[in-house]
N, C-alpha and C. Protein backbone atom coordinates (compact mmCIF):
# COMPACT_ATOMS: atom_id res chain seq x y z
N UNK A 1 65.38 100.04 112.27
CA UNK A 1 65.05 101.15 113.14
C UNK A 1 65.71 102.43 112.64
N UNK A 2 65.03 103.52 112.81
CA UNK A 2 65.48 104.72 112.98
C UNK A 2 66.26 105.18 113.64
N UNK A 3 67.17 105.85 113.30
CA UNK A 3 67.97 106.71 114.55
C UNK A 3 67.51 107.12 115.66
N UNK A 4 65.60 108.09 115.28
CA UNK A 4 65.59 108.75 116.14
C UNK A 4 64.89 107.70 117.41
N UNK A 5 64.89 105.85 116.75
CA UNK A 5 63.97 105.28 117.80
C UNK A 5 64.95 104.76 118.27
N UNK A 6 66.36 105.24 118.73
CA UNK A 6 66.93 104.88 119.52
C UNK A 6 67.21 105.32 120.22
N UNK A 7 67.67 104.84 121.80
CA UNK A 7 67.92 105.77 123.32
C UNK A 7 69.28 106.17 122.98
N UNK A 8 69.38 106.57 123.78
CA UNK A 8 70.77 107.78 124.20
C UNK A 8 71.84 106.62 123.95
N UNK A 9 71.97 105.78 125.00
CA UNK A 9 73.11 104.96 125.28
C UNK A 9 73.19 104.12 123.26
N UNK A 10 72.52 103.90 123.23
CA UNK A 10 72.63 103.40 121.24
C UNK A 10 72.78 104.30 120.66
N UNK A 11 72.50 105.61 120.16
CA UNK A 11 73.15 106.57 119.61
C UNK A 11 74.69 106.86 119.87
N UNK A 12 74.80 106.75 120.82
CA UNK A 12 76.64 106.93 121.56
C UNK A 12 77.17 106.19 120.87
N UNK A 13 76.48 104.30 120.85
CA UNK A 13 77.77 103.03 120.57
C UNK A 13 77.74 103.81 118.89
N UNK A 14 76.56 103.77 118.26
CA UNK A 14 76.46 104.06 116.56
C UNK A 14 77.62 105.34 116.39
N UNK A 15 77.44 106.27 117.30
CA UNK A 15 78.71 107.57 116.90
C UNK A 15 80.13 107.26 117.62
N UNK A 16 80.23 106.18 118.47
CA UNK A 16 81.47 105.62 118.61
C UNK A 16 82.13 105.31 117.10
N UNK A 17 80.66 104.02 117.20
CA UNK A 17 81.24 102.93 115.73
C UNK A 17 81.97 103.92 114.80
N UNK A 18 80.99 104.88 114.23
CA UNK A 18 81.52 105.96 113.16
C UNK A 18 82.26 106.95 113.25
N UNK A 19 82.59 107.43 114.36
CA UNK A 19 84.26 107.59 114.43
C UNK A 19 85.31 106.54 114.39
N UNK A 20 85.11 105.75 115.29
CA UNK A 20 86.33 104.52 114.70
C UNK A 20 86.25 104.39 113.40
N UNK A 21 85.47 103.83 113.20
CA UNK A 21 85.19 103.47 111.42
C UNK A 21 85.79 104.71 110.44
N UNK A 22 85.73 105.72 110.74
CA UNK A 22 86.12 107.04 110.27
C UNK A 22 87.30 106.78 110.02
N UNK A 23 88.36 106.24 111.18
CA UNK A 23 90.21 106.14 110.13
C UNK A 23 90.27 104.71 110.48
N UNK A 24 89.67 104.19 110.26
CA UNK A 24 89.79 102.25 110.43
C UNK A 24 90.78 101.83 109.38
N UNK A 25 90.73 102.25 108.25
CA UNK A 25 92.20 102.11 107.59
C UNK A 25 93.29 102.53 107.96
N UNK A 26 93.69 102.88 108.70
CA UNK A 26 95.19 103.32 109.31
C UNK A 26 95.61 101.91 110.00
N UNK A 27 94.40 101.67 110.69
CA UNK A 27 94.98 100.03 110.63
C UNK A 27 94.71 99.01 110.15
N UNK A 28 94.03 98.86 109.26
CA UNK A 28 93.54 97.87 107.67
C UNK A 28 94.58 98.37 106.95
N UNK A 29 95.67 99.29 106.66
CA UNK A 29 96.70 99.44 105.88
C UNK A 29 98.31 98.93 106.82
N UNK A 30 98.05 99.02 108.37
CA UNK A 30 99.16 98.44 109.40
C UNK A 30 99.43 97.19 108.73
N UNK A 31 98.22 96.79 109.33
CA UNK A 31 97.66 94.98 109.61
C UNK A 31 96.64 94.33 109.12
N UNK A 32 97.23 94.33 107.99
CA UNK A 32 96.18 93.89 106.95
C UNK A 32 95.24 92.51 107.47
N UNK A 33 95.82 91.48 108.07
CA UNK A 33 95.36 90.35 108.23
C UNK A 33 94.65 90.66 109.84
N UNK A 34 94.70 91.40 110.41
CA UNK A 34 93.94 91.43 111.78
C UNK A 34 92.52 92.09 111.51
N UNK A 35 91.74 91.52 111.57
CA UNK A 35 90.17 91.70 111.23
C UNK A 35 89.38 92.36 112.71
N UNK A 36 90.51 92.21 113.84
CA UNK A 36 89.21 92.88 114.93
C UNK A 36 89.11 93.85 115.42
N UNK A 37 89.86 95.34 115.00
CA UNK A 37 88.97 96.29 115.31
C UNK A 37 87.78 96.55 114.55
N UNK A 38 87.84 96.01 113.10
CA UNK A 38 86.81 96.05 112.01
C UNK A 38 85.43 95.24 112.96
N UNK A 39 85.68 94.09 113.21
CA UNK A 39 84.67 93.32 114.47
C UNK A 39 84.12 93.99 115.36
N UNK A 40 85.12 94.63 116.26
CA UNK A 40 85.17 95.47 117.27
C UNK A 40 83.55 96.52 117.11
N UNK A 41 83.80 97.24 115.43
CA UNK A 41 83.43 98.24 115.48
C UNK A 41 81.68 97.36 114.88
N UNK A 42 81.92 96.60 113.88
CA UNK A 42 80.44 95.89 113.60
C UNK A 42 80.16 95.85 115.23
N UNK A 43 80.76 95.14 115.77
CA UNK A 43 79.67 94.71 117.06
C UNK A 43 79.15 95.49 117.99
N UNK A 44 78.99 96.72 117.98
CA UNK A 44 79.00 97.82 118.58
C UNK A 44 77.67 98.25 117.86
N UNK A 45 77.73 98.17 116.55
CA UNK A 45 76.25 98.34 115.48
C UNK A 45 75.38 97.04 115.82
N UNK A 46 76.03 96.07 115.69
CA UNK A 46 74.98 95.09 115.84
C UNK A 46 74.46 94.55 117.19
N UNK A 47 75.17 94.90 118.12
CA UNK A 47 74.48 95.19 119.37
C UNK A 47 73.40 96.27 119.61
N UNK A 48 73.37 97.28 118.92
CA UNK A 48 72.29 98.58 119.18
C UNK A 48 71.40 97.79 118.35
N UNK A 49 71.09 97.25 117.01
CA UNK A 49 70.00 96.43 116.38
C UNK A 49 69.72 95.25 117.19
N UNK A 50 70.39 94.99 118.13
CA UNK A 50 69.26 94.10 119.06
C UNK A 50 70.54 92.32 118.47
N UNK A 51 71.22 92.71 117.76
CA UNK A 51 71.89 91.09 116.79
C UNK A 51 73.27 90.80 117.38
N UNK A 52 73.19 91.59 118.86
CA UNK A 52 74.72 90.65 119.34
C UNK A 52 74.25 91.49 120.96
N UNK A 53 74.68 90.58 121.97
CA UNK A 53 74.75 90.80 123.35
C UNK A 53 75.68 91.26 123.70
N UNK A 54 75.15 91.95 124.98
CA UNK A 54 76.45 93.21 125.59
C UNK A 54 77.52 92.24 125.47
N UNK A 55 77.58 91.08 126.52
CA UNK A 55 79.02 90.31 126.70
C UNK A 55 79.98 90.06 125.12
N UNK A 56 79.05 90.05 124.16
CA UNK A 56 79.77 89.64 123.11
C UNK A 56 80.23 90.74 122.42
N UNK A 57 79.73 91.79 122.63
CA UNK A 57 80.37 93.28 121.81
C UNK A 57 81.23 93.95 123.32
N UNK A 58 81.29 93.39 124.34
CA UNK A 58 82.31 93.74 125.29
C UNK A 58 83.77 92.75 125.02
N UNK A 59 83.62 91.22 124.38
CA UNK A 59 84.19 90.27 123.98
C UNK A 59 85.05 90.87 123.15
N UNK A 60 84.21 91.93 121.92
CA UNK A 60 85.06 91.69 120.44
C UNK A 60 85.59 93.85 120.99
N UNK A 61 85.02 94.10 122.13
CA UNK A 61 86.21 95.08 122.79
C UNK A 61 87.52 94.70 123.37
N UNK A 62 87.38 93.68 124.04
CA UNK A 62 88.89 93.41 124.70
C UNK A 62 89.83 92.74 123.57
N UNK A 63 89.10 91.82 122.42
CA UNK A 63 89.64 91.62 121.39
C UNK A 63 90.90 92.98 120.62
N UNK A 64 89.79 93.69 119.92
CA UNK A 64 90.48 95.02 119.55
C UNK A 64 91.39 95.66 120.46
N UNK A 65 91.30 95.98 121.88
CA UNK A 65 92.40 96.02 122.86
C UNK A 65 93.80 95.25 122.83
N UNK A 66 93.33 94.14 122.33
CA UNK A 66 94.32 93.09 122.30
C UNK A 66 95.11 93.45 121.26
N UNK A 67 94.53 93.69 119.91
CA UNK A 67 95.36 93.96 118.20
C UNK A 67 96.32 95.51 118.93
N UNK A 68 95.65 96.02 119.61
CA UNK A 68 96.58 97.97 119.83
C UNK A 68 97.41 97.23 120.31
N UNK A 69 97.50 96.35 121.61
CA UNK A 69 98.61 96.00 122.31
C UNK A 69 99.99 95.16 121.53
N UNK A 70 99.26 94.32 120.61
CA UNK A 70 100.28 93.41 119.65
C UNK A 70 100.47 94.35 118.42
N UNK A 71 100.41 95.55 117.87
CA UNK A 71 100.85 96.33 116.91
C UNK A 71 102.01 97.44 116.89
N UNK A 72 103.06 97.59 116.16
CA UNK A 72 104.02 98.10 117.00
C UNK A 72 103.60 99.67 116.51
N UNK A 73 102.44 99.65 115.25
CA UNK A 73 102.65 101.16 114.77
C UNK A 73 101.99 101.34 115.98
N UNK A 74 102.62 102.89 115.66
CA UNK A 74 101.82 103.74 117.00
C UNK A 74 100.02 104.40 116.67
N UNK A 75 99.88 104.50 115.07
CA UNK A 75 98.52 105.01 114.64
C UNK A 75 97.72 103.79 114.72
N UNK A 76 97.85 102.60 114.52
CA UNK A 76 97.01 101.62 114.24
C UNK A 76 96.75 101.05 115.40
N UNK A 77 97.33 101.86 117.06
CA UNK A 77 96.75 101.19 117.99
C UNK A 77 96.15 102.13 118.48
N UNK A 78 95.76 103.70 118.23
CA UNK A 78 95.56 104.14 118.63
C UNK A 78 93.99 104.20 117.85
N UNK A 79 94.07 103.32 116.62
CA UNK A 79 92.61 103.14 115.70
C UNK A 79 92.20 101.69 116.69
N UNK A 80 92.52 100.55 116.84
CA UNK A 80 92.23 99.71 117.30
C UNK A 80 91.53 99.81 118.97
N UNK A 81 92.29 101.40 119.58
CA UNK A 81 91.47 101.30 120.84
C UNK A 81 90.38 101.82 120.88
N UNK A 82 90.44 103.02 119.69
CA UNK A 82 89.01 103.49 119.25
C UNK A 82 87.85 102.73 119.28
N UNK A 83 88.63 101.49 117.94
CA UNK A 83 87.21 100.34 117.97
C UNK A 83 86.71 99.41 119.31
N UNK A 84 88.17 99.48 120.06
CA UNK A 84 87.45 98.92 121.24
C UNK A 84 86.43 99.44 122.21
N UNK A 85 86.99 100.56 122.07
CA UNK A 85 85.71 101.68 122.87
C UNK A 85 84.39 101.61 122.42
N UNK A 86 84.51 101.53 120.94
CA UNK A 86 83.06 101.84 120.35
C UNK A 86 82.38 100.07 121.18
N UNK A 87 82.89 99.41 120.68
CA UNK A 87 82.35 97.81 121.00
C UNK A 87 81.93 98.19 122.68
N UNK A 88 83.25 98.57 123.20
CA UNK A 88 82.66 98.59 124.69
C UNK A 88 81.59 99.69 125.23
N UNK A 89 81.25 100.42 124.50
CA UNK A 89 80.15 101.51 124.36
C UNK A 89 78.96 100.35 124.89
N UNK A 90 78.59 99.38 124.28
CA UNK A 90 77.51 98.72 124.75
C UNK A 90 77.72 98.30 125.98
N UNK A 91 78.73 98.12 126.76
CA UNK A 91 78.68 97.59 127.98
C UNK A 91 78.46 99.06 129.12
N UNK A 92 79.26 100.22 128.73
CA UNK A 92 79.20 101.34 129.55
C UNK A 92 79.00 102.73 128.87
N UNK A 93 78.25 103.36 128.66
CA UNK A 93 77.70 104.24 127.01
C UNK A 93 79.14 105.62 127.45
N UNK A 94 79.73 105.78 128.98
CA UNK A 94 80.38 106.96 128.55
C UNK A 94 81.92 105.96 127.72
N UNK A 95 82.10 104.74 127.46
CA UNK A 95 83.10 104.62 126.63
C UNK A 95 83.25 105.54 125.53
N UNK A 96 81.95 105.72 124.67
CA UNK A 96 81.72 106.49 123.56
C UNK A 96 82.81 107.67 123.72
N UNK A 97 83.15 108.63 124.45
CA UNK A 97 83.64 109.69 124.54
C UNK A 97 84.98 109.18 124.67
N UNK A 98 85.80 108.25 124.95
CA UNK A 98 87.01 107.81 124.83
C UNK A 98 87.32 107.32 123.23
N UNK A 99 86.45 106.70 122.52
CA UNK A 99 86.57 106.25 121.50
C UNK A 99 87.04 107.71 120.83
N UNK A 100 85.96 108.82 120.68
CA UNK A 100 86.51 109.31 119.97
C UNK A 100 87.75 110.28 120.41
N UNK A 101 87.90 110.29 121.78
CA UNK A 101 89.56 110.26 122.31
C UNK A 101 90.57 110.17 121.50
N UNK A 102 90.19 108.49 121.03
CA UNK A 102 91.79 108.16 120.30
C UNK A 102 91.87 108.79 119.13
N UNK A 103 90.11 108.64 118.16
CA UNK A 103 90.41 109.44 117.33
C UNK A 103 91.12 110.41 117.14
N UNK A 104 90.58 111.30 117.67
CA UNK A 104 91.57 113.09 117.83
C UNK A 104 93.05 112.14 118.12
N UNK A 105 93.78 111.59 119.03
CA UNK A 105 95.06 111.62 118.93
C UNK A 105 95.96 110.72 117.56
N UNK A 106 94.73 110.08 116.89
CA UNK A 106 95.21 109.36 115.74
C UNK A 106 95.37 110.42 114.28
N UNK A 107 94.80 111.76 114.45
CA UNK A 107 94.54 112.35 113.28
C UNK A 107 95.44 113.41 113.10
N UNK A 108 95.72 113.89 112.06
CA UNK A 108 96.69 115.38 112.10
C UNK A 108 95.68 116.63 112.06
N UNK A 109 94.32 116.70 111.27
CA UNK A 109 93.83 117.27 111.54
C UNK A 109 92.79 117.47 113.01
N UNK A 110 93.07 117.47 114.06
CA UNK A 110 92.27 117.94 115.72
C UNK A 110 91.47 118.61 114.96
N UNK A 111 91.03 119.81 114.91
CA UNK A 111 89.95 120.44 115.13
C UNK A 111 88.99 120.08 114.09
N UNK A 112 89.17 119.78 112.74
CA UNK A 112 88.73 119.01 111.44
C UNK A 112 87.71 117.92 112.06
N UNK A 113 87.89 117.17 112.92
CA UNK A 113 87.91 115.57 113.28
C UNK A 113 86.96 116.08 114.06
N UNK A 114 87.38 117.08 115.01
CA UNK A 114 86.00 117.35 116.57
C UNK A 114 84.89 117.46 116.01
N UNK A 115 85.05 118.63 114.57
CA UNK A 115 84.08 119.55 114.07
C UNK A 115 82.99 118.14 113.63
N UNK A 116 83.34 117.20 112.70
CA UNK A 116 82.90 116.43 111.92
C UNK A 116 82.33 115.33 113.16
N UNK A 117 82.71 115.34 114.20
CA UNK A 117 82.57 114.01 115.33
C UNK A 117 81.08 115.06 115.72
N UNK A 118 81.86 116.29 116.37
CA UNK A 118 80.06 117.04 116.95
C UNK A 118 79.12 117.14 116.09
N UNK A 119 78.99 117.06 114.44
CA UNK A 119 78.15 117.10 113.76
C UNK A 119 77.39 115.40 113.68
N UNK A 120 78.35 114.94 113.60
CA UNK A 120 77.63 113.70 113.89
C UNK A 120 76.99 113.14 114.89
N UNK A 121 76.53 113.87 116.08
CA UNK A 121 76.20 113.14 117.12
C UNK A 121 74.69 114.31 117.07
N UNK A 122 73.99 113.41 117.73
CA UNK A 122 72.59 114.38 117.30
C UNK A 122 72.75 115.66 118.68
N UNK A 123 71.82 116.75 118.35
CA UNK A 123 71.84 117.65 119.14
C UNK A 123 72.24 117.75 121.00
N UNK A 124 70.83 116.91 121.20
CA UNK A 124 70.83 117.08 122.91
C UNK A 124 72.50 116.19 123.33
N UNK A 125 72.88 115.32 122.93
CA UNK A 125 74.16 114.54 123.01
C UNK A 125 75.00 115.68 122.49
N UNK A 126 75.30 116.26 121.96
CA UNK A 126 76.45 116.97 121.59
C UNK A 126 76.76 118.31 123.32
N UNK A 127 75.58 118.76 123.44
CA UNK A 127 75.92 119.50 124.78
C UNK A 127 76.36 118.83 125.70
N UNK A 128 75.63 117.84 126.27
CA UNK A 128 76.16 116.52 127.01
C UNK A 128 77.36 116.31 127.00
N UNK A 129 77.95 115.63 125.85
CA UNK A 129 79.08 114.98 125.48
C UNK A 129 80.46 116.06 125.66
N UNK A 130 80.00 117.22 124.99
CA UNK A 130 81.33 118.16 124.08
C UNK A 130 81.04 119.54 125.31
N UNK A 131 80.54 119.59 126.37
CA UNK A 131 80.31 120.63 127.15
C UNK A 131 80.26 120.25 128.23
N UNK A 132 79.76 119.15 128.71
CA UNK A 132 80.47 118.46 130.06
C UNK A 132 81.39 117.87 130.12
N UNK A 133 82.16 117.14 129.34
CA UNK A 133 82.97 116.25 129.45
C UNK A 133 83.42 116.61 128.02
N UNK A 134 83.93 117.56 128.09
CA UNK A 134 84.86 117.88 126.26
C UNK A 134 85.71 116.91 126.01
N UNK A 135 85.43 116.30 124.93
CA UNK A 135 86.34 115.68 124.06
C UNK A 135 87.77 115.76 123.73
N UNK A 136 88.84 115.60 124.56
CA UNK A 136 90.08 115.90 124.10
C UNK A 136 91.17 115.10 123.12
């Protein structure tokens, strides 16, 4: 499928996913051996293609919740809640706007990160998202 043949609420989980995914190494360089915000964030994609059910990309959200809580760095849980958001995007689409929450507090560059997050989200969603409910 196309981007543009997807609804609102699947565009959100896909620009969740890709902000998490955006500094997902901050904690692939923490915790090398913990694989589930990386999960977290697939299942969030493969739920919008129709290849995983809400409960199970809400599953591999509380998962990734779980890695922030057991990590002592402070950046790699703040990447891990990202991915949980994105995953939980399929269960409730305004998660999306928390995901990229953590982003911004995981990055040194803020305004760098917004600029590149609002470009990524298609038009009518960017007023929505970044003008009702600004992104902090």
């Amino acid at each position: 499928m196309r981007r543009d043949e997807f609804s609102d609420h699947q565009l959100l989980a896909l620009w969740a996913a890709d902000c998490a995914e955006h500094i997902l190494d901050v904690f692939s360089i923490a915790e090398p051996d913990d694989p589930r915000p990386a999960v977290a964030i697939a299942a969030a994609r493969d739920w919008v293609r129709g290849d995983l059910r809400m409960t199970d990309a809400r599953t591999a959200a509380f998962a990734a919740h779980a890695a922030a809580r057991e990590t002592t760095n402070a950046s790699a849980k703040l990447v891990a809640r990202a991915a949980g958001h994105a995953a939980a995007t399929a269960h409730v689409a305004d998660h999306a706007k928390h995901a990229a929450a953590y982003v911004l507090k995981a990055v040194d560059d803020v305004d760098a990160e917004r600029k590149w997050q609002r470009q990524l989200l298609p038009p009518h969603l960017q007023s929505q998202l970044f003008n009702a409910a600004r992104v902090r």
